[in-house]
N, C-alpha and C. Protein backbone atom coordinates (compact mmCIF):
# COMPACT_ATOMS: atom_id res chain seq x y z
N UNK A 1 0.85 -1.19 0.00
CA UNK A 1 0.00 0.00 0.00
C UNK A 1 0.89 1.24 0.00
N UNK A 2 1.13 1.97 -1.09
CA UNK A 2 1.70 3.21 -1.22
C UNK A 2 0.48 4.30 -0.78
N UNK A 3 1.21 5.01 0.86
CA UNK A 3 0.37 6.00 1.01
C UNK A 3 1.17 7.67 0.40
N UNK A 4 0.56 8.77 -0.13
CA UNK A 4 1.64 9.09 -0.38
C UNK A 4 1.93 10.36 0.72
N UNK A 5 1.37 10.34 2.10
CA UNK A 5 1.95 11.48 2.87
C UNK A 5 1.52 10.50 4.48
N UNK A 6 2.61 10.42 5.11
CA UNK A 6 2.08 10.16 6.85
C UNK A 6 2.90 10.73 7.33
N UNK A 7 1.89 11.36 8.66
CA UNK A 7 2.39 12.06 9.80
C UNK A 7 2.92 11.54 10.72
N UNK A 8 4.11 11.71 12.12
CA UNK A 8 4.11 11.19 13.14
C UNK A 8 4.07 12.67 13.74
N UNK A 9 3.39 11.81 15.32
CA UNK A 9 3.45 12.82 16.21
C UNK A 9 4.69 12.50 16.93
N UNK A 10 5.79 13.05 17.71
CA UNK A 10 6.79 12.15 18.31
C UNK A 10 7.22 13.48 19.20
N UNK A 11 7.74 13.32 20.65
CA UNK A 11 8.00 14.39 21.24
C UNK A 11 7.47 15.81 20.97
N UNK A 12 6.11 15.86 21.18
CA UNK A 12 4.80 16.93 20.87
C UNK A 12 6.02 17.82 19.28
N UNK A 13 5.87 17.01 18.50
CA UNK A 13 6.30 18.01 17.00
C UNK A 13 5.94 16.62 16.18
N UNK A 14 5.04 17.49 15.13
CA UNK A 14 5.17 16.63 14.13
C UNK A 14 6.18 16.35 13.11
N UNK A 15 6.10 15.18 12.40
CA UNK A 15 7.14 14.89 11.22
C UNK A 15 6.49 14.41 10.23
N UNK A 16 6.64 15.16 9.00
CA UNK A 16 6.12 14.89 7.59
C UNK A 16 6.54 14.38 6.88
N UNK A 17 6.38 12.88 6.03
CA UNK A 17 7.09 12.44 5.03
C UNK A 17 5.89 12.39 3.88
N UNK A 18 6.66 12.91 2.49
CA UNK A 18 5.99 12.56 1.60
C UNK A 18 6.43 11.70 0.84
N UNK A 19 5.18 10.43 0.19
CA UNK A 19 6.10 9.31 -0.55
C UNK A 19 6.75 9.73 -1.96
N UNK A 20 7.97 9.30 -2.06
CA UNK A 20 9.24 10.02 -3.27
C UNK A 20 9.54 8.36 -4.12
N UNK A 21 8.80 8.22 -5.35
CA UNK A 21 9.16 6.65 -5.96
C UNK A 21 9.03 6.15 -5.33
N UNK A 22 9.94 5.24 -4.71
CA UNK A 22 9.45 3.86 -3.64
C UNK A 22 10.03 4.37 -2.08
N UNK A 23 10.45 5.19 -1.73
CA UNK A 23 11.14 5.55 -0.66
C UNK A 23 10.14 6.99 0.38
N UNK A 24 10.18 7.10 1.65
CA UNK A 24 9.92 8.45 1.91
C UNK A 24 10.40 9.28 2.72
N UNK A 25 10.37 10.77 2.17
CA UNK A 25 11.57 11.81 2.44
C UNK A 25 10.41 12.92 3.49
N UNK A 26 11.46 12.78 4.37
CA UNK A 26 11.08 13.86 5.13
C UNK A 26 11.16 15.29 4.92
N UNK A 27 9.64 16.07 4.99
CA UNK A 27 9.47 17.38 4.08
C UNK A 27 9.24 18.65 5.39
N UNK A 28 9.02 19.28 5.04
CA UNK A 28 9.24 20.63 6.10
C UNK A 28 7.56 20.53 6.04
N UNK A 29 6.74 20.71 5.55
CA UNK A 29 5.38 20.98 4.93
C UNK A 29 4.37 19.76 4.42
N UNK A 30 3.09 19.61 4.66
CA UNK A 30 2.19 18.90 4.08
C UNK A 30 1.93 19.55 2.66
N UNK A 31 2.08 18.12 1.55
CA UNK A 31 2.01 18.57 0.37
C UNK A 31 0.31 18.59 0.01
N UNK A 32 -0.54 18.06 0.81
CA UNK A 32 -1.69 17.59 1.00
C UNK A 32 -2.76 18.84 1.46
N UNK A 33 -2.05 19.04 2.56
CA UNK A 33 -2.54 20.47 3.16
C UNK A 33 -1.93 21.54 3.37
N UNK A 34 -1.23 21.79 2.19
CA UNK A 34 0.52 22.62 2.12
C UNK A 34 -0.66 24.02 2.59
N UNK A 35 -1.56 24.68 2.92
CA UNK A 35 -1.61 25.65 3.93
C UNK A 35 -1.59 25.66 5.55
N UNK A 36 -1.70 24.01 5.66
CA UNK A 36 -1.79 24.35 6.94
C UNK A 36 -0.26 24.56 7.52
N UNK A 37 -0.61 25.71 8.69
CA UNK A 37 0.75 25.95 9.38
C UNK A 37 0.90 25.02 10.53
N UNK A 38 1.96 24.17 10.25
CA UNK A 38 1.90 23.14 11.33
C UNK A 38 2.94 23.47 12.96
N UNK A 39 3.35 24.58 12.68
CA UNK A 39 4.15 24.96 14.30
C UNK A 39 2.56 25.31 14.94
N UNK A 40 1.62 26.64 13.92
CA UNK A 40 0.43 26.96 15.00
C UNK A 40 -0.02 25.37 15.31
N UNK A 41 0.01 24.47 14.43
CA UNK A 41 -0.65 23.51 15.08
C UNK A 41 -0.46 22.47 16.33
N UNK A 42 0.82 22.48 15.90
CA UNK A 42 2.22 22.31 17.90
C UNK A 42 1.48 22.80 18.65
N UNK A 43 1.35 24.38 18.30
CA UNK A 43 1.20 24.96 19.95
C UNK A 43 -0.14 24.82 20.37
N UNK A 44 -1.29 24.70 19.51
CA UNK A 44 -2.61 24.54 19.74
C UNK A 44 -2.69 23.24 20.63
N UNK A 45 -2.20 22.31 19.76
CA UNK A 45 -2.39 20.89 20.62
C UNK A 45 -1.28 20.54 22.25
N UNK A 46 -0.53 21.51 22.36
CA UNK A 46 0.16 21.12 23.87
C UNK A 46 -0.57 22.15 24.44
């Protein structure tokens, strides 16, 4: 199953990988929801 974006939550910060060919690269940004600002979203959720 090729997904092509998952999140982790890990030490209250998220981490974005988007899938790249068969491999996945960790991106600064959701390519999915490339507006959302994900630091406001850190601080909302702690």
């Amino acid at each position: 199953m090729q997904v092509p974006e998952v999140w982790f939550w890990e030490d209250s910060t998220f981490e974005v990988y988007c899938l790249r060919e068969q491999e996945y690269e960790k991106v600064a940004n959701s390519e999915l929801l490339a507006e959302l600002d994900l630091s406001l979203l850190n601080r909302c959720l702690l």
